[in-house]
Protein backbone atom coordinates (compact mmCIF):
# COMPACT_ATOMS: atom_id res chain seq x y z
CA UNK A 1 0.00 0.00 0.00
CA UNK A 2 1.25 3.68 -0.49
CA UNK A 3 0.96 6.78 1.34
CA UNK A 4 -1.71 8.23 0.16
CA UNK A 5 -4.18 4.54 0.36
CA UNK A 6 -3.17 4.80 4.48
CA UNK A 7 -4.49 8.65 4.48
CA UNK A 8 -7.85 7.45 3.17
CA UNK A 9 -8.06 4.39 5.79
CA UNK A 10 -6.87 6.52 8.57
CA UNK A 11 -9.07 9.86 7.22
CA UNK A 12 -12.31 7.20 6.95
CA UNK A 13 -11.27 5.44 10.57
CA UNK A 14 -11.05 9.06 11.94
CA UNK A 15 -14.77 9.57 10.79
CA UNK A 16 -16.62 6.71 12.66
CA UNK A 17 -18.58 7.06 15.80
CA UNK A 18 -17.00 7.41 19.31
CA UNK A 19 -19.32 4.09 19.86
CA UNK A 20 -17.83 2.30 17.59
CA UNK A 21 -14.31 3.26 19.06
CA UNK A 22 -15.22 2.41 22.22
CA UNK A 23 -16.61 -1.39 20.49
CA UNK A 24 -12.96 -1.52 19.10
CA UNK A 25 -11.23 -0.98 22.46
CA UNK A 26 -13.25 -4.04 23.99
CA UNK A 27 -12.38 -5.94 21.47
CA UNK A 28 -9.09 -5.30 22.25
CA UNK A 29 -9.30 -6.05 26.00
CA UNK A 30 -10.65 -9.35 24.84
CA UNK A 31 -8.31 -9.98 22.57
CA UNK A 32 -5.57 -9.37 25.00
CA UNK A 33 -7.21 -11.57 27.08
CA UNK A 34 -7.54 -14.66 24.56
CA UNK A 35 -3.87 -14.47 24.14
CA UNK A 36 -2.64 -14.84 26.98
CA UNK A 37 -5.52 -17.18 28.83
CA UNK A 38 -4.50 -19.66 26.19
CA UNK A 39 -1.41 -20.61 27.88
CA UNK A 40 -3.89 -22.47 30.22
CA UNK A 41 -5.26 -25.28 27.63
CA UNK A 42 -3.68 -28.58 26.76
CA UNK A 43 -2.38 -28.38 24.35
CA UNK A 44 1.49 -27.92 21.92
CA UNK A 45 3.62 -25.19 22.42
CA UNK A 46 4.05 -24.70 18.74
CA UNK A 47 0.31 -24.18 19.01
CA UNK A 48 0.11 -22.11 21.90
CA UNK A 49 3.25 -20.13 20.50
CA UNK A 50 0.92 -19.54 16.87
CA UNK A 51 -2.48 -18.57 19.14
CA UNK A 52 -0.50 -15.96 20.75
CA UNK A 53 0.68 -14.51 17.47
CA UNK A 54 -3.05 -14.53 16.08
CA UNK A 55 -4.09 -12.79 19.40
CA UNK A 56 -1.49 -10.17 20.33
CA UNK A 57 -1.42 -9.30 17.16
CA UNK A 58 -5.10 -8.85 16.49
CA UNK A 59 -5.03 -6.82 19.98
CA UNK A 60 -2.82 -4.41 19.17
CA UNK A 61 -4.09 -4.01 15.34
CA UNK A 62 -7.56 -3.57 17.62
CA UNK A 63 -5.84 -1.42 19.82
CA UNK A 64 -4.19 1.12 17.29
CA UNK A 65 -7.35 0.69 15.51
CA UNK A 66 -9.34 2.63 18.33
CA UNK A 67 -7.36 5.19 19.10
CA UNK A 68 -7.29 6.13 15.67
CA UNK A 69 -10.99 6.47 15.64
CA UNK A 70 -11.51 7.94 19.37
CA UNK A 71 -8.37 10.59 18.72
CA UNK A 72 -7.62 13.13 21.35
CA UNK A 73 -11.20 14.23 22.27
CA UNK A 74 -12.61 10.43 22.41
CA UNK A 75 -9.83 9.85 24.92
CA UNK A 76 -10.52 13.11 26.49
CA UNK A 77 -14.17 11.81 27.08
CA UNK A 78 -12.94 8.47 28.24
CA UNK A 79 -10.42 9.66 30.97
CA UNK A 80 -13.80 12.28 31.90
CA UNK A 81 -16.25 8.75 32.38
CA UNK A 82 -13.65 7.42 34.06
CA UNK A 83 -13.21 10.36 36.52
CA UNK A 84 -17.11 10.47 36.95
CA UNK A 85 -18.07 6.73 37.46
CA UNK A 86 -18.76 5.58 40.92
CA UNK A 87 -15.48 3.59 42.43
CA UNK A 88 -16.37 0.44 44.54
């Protein structure tokens, strides 16, 4: 891909919802999740060493992904949720 074919996926990334940021970053979480609770089944390491691969690197692809779309005001109104939600 050149230059100017990542503008247009980051320019139409940059356009979606803050909802459907906020979608990506769970996806990450359980992403993150999947690769490293898979160190728990029985099974190869070759295996377990390829599921991690998949995983992380769908997480951080997910990851990336969402802060592209959120940007600096999306995170702005994250850290602000965060700040205003109840603590147990």
């Amino acid at each position: 891909m050149t230059r100017p074919n990542f503008d247009k996926i980051k320019n139409w990334l940059k356009s979606l919802s803050f909802r459907t940021g906020v979608t990506v970053g769970i996806i990450c979480i359980f992403c993150y999740g999947f690769s490293f609770a898979q160190m728990l089944l029985p099974i190869s390491v070759t295996a377990k060493s390829i599921l991690w691969t998949i995983f992380f690197g769908l997480a951080k692809a997910t990851q990336y992904t969402a802060i592209i779309i959120l940007g600096k005001t999306g995170i702005d109104r994250l850290k602000e949720l965060r700040k205003s939600s109840p603590r147990c």
